[in-house]
PDB file of N, CA and C in Angstrom:
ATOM      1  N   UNK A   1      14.043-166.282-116.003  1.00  0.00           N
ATOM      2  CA  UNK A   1      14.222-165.830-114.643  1.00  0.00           C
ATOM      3  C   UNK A   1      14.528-164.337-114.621  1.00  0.00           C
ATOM      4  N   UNK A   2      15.081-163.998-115.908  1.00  0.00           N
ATOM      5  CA  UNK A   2      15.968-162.423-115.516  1.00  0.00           C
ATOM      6  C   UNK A   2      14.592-161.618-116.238  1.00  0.00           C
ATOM      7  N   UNK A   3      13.821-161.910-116.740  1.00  0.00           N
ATOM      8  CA  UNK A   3      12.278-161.441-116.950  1.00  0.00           C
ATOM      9  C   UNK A   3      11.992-160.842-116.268  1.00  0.00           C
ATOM     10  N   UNK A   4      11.609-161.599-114.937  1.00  0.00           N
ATOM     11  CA  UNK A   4      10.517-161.620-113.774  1.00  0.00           C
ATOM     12  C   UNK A   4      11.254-160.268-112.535  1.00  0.00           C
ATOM     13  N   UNK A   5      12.494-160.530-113.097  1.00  0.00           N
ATOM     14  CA  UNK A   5      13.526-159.427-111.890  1.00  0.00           C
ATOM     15  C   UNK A   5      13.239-158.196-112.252  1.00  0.00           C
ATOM     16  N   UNK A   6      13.511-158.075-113.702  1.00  0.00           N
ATOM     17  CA  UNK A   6      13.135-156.949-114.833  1.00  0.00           C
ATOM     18  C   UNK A   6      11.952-156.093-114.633  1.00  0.00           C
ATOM     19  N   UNK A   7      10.846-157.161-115.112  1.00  0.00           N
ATOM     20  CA  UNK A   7       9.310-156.681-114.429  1.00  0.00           C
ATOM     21  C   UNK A   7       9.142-156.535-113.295  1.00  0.00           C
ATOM     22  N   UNK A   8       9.610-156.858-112.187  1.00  0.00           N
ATOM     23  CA  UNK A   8       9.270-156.189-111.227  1.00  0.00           C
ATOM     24  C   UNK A   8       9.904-155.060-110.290  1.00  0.00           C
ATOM     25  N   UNK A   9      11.286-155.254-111.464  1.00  0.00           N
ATOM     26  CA  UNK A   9      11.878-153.687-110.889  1.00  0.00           C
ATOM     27  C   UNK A   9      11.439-152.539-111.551  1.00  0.00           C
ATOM     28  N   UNK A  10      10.799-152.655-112.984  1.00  0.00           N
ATOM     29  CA  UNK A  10      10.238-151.588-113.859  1.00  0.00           C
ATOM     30  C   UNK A  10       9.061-151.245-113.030  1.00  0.00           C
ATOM     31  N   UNK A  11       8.349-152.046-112.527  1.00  0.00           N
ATOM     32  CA  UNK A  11       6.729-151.862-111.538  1.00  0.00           C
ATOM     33  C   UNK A  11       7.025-151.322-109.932  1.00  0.00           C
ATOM     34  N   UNK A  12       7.585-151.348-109.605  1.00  0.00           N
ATOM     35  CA  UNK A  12       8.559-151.289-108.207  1.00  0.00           C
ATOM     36  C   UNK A  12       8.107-149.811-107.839  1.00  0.00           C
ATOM     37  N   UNK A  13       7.565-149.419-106.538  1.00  0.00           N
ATOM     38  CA  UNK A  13       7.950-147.373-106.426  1.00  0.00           C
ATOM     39  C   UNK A  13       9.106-147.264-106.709  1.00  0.00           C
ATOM     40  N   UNK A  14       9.582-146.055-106.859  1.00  0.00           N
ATOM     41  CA  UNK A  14      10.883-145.251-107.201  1.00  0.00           C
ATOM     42  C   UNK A  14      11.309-145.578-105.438  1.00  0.00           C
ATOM     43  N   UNK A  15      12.386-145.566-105.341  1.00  0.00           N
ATOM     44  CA  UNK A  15      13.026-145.160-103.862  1.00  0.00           C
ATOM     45  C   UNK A  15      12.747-143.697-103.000  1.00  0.00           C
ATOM     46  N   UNK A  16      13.020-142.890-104.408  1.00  0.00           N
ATOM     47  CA  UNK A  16      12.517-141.541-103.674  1.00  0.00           C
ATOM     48  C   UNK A  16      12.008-140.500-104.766  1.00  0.00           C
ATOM     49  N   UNK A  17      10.738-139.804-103.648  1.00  0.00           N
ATOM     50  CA  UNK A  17      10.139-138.670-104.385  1.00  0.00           C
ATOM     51  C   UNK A  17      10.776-138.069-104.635  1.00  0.00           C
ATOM     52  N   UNK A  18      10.208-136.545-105.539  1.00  0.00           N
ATOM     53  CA  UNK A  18      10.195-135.326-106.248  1.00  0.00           C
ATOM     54  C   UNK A  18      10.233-134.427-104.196  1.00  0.00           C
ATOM     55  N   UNK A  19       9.364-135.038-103.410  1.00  0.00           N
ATOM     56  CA  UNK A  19       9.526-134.169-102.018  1.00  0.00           C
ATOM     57  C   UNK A  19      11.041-134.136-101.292  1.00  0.00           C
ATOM     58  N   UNK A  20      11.387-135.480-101.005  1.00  0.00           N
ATOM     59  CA  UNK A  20      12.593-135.824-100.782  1.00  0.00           C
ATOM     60  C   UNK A  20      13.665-135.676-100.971  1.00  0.00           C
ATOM     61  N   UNK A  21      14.109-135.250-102.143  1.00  0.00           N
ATOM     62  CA  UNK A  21      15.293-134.888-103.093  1.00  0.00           C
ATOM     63  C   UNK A  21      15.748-133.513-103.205  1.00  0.00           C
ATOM     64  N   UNK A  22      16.292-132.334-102.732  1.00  0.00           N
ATOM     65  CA  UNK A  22      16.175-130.987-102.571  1.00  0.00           C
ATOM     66  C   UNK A  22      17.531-131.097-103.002  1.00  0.00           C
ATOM     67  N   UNK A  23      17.706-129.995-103.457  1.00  0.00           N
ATOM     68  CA  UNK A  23      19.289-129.065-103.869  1.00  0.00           C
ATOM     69  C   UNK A  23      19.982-128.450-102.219  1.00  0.00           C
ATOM     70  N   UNK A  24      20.944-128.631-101.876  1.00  0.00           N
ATOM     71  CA  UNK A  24      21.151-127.985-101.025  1.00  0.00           C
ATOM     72  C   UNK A  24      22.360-127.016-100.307  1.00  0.00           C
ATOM     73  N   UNK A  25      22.506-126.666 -99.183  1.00  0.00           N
ATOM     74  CA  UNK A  25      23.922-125.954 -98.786  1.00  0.00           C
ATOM     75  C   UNK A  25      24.914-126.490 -99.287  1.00  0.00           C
ATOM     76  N   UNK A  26      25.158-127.889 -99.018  1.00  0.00           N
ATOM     77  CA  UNK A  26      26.623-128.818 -98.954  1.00  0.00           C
ATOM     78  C   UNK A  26      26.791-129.056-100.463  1.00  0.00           C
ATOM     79  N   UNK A  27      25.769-129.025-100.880  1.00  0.00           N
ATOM     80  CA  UNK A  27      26.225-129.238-102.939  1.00  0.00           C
ATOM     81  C   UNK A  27      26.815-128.081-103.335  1.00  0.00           C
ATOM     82  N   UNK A  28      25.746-127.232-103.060  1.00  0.00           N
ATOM     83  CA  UNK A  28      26.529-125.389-103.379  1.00  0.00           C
ATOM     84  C   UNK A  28      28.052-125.253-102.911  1.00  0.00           C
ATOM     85  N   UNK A  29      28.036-125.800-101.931  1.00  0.00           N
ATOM     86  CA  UNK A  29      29.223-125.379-101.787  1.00  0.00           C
ATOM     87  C   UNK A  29      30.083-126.243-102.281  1.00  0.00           C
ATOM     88  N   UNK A  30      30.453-127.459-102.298  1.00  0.00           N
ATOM     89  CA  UNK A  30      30.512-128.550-102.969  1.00  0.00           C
ATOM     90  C   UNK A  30      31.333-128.201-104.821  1.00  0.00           C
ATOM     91  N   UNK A  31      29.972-127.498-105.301  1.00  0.00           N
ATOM     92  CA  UNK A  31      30.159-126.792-106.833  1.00  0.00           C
ATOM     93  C   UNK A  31      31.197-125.314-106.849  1.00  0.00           C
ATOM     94  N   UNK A  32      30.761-124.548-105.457  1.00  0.00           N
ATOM     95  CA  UNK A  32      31.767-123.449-105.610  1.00  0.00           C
ATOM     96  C   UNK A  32      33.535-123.845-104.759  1.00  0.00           C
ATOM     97  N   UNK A  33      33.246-124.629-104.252  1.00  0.00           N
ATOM     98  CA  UNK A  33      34.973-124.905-104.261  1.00  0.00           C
ATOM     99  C   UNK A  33      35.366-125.983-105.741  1.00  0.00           C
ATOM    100  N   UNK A  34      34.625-126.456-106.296  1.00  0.00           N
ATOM    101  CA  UNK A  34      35.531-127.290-107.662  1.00  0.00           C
ATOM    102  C   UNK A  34      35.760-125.873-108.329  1.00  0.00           C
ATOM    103  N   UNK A  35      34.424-124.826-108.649  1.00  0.00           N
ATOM    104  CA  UNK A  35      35.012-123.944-109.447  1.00  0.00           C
ATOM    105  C   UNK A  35      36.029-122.811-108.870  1.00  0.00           C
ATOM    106  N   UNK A  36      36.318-122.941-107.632  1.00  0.00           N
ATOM    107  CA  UNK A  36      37.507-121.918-107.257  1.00  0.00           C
ATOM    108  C   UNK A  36      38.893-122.559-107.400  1.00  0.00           C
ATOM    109  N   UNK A  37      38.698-124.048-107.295  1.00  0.00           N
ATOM    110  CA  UNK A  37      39.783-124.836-107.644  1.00  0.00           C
ATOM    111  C   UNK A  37      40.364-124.683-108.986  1.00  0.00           C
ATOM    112  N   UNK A  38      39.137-124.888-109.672  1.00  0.00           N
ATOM    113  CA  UNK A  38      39.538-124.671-111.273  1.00  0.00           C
ATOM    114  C   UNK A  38      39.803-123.215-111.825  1.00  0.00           C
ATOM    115  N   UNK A  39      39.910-122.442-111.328  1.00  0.00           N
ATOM    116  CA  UNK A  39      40.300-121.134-111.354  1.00  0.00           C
ATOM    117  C   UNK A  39      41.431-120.995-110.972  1.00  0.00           C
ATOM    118  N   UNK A  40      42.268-121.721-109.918  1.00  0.00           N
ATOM    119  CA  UNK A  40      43.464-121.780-109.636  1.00  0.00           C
ATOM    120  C   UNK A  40      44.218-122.818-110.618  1.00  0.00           C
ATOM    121  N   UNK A  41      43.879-123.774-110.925  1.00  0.00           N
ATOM    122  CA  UNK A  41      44.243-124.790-111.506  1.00  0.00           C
ATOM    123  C   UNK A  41      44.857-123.891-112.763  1.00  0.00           C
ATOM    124  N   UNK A  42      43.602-123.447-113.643  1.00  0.00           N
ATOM    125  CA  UNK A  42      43.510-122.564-114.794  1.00  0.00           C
ATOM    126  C   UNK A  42      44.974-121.741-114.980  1.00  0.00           C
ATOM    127  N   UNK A  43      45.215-120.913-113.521  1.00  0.00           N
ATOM    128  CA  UNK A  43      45.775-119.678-113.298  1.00  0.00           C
ATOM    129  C   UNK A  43      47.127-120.398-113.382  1.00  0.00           C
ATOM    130  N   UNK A  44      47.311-121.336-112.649  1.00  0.00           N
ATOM    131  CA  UNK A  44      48.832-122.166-113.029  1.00  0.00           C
ATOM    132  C   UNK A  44      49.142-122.384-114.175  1.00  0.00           C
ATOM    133  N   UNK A  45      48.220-122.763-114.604  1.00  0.00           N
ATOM    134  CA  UNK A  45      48.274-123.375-116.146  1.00  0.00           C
ATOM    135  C   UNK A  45      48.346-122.237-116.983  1.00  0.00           C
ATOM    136  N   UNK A  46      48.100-121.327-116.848  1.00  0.00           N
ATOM    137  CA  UNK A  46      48.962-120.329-117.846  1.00  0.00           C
ATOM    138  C   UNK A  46      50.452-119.581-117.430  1.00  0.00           C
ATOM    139  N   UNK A  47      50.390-119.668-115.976  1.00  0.00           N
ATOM    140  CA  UNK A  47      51.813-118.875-115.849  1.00  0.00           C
ATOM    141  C   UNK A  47      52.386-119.593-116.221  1.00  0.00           C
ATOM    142  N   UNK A  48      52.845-121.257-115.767  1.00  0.00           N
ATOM    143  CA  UNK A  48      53.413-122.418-116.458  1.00  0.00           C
ATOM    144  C   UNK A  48      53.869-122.113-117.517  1.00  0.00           C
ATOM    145  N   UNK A  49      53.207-122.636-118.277  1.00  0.00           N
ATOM    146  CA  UNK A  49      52.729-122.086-120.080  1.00  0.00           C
ATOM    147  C   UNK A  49      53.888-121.013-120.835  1.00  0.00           C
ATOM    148  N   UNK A  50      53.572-120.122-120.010  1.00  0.00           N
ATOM    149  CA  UNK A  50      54.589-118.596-120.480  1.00  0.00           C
ATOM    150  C   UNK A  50      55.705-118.952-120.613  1.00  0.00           C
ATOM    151  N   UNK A  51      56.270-119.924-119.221  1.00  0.00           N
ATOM    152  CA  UNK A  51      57.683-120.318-118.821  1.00  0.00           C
ATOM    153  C   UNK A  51      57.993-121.622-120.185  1.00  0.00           C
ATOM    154  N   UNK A  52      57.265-122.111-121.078  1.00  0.00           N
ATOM    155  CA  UNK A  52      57.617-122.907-121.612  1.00  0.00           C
ATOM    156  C   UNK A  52      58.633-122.755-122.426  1.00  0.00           C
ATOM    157  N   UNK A  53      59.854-123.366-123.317  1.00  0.00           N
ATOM    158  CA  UNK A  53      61.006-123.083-123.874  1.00  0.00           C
ATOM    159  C   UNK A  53      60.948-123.293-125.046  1.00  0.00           C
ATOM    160  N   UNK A  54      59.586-124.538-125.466  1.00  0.00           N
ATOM    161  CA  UNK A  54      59.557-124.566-127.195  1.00  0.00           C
ATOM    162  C   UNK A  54      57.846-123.909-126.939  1.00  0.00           C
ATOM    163  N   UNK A  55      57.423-123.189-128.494  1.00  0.00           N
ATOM    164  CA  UNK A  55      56.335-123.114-128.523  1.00  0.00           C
ATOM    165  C   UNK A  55      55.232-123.979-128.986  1.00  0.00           C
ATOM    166  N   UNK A  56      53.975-123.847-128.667  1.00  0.00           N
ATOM    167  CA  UNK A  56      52.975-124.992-128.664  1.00  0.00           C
ATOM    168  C   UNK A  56      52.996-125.204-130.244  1.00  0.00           C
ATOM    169  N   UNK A  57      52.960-126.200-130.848  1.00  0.00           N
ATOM    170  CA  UNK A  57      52.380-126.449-132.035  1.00  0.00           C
ATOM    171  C   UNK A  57      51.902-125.256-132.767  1.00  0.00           C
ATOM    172  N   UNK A  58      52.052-124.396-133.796  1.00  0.00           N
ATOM    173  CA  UNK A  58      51.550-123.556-134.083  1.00  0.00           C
ATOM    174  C   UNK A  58      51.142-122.124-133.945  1.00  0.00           C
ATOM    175  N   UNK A  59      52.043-122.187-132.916  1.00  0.00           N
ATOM    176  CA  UNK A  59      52.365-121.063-132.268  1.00  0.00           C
ATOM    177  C   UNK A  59      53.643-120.361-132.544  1.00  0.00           C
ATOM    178  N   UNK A  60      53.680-119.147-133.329  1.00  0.00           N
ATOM    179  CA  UNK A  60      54.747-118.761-133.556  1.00  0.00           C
ATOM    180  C   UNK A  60      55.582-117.791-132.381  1.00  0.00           C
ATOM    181  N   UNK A  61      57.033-117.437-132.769  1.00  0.00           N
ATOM    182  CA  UNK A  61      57.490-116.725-132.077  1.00  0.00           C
ATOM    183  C   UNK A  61      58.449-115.642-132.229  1.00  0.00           C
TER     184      UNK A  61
END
C-alpha cells in the first residue's frame, strides 16, 4: 500500500514553479533584522564577558 502513495507522490507536479517562488522585501528584511539582532546580541556578549571575575579556561591574567 505505502508503494503506490510513494509512486505517486514521486510522479505528482511539484506544488510550485521556478515562476512562483521569488526572493522578496519581507525576507530581506526578515534576514537584516536577525543580523542587527545578532550584532547586538554579540555586543552584550562581550561587554558581559569583560565584567567576568574568573577567567575563561585558558585565558590568562
Amino acid at each position: 500500500m505505502n508503494v503506490y502513495a510513494i509512486a505517486s507522490f514521486v510522479t505528482a507536479e511539484p506544488a510550485f514553479s521556478k515562476e512562483d517562488v521569488k526572493p522578496g522585501w519581507v525576507a530581506l528584511g526578515i534576514v537584516a533584522a536577525l543580523c542587527v539582532a545578532t550584532y547586538f546580541l554579540a555586543r552584550s556578549f562581550l561587554k558581559h564577558s569583560k565584567k567576568a571575575q574568573q577567567p575563561w579556561e585558558g585565558e590568562e591574567r
